[in-house]
N, C-alpha and C. Protein backbone atom coordinates (compact mmCIF):
# COMPACT_ATOMS: atom_id res chain seq x y z
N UNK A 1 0.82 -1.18 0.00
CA UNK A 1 0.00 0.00 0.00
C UNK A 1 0.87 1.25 0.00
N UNK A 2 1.98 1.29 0.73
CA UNK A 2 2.81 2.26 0.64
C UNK A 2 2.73 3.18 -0.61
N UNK A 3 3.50 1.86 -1.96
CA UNK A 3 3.73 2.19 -2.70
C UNK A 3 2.76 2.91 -3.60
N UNK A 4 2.10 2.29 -3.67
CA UNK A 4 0.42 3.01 -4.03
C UNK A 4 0.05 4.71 -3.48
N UNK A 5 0.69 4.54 -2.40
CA UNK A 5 0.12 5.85 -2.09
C UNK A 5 1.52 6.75 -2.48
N UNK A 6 2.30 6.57 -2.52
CA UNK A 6 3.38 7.39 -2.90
C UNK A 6 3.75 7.69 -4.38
N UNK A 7 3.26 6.22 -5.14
CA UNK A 7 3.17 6.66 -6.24
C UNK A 7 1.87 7.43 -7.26
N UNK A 8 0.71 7.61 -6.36
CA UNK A 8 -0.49 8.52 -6.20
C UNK A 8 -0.10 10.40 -7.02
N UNK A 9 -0.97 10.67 -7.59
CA UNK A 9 -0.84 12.06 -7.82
C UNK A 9 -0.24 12.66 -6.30
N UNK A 10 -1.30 12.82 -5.40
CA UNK A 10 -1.07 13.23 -4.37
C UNK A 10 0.15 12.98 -3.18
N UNK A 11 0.58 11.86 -3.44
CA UNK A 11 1.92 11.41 -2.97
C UNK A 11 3.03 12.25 -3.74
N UNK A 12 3.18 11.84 -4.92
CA UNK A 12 3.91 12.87 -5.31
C UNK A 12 4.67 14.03 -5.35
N UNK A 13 3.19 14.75 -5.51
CA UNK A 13 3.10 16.20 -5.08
C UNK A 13 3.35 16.47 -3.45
N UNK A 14 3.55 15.77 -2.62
CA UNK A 14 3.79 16.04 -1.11
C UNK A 14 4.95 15.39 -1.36
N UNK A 15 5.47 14.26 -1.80
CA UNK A 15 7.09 14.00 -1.83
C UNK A 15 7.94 15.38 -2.38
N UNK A 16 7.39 15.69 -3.77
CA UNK A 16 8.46 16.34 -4.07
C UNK A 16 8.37 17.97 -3.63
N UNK A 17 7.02 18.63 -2.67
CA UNK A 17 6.89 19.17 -1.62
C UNK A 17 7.86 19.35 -0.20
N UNK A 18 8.73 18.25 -0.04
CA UNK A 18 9.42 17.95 1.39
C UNK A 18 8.73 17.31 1.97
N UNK A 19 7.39 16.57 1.49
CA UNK A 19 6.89 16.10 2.85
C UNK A 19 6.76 14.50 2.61
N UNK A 20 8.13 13.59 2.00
CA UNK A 20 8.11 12.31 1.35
C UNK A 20 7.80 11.78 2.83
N UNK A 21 8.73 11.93 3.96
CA UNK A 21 8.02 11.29 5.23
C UNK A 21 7.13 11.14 5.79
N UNK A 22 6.08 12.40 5.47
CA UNK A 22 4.82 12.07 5.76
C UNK A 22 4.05 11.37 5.15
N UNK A 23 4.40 11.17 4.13
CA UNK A 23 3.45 10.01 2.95
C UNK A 23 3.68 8.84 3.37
N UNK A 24 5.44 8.45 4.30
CA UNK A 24 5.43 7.13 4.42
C UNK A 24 4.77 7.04 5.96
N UNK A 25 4.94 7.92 6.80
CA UNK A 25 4.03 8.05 7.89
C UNK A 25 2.37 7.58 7.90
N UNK A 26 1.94 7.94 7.18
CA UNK A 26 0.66 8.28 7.26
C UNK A 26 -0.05 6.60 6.63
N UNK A 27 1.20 5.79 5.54
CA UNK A 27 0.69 4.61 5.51
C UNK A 27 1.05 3.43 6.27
N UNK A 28 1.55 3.69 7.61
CA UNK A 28 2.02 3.05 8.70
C UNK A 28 0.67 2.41 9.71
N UNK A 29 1.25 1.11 9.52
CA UNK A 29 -0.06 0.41 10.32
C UNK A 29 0.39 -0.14 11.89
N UNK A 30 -0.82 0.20 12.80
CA UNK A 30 -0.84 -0.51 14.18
C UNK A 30 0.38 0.31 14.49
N UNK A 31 0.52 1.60 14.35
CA UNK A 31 1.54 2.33 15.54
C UNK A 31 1.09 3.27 16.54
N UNK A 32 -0.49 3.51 16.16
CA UNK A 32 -0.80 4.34 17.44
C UNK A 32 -1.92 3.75 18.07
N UNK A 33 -2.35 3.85 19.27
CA UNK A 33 -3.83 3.58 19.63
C UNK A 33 -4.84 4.65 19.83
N UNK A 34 -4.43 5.70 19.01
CA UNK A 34 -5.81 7.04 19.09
C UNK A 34 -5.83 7.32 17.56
N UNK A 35 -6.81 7.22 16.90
CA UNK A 35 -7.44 7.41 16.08
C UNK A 35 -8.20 8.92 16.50
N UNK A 36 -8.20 9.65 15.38
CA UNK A 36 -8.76 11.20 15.56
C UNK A 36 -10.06 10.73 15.26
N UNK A 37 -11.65 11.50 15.46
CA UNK A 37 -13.13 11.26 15.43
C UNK A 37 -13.16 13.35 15.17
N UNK A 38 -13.67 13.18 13.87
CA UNK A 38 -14.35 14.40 13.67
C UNK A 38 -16.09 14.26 14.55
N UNK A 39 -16.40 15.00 15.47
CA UNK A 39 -17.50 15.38 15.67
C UNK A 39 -18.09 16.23 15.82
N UNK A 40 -19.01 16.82 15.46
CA UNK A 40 -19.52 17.93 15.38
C UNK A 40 -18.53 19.06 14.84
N UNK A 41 -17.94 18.58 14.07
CA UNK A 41 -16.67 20.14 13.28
C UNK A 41 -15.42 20.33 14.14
N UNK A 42 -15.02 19.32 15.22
CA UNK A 42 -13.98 19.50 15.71
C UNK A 42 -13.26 17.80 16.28
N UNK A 43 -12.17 17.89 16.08
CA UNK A 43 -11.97 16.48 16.66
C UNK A 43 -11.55 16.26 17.94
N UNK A 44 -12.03 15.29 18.03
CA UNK A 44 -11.26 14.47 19.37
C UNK A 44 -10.63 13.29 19.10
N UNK A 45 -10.44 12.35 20.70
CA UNK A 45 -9.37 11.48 20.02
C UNK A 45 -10.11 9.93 20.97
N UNK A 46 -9.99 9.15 20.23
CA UNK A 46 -10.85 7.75 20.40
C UNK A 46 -9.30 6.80 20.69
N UNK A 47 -9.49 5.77 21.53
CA UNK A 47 -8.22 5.40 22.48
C UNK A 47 -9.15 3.35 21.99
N UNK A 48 -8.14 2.74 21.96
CA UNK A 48 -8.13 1.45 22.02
C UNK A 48 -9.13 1.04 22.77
N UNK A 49 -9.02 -0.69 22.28
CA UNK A 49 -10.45 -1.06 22.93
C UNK A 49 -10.49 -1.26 24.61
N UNK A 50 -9.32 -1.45 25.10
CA UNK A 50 -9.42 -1.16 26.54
C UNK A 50 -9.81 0.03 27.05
N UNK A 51 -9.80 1.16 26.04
CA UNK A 51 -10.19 2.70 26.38
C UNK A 51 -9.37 3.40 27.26
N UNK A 52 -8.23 2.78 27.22
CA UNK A 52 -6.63 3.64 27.75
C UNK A 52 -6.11 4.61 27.12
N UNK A 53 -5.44 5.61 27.31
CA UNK A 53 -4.52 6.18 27.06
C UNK A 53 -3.20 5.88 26.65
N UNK A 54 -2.62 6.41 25.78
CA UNK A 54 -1.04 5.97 26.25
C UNK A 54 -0.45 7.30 27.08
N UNK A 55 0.77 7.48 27.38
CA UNK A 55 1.30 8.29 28.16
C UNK A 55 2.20 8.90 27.00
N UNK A 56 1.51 10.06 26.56
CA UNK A 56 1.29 11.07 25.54
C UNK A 56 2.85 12.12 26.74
């Protein structure tokens, strides 16, 4: 999937932007346990199924 997304219009254009790390960032799996939740026009942040925190 990486590759897919990097080789994407939009990958691209953010690689050759400076932002090639964030393209490989962003297709990185199982490294965080908070997922962002748009609600109501602002987000918050949704925590694993134990409903922990990590120590942010």
């Amino acid at each position: 999937m990486a590759g897919a997304v990097a080789a994407c219009s939009s990958g691209i254009e953010l690689s050759r932007s400076g932002f090639a790390d964030d393209v490989a960032i962003a297709t990185e799996l199982d490294t965080s346990v908070i997922v962002p939740v748009l609600t109501d026009g602002a987000f918050s942040h949704r925590t694993d199924a134990t409903g922990s925190l990590p120590n942010l």
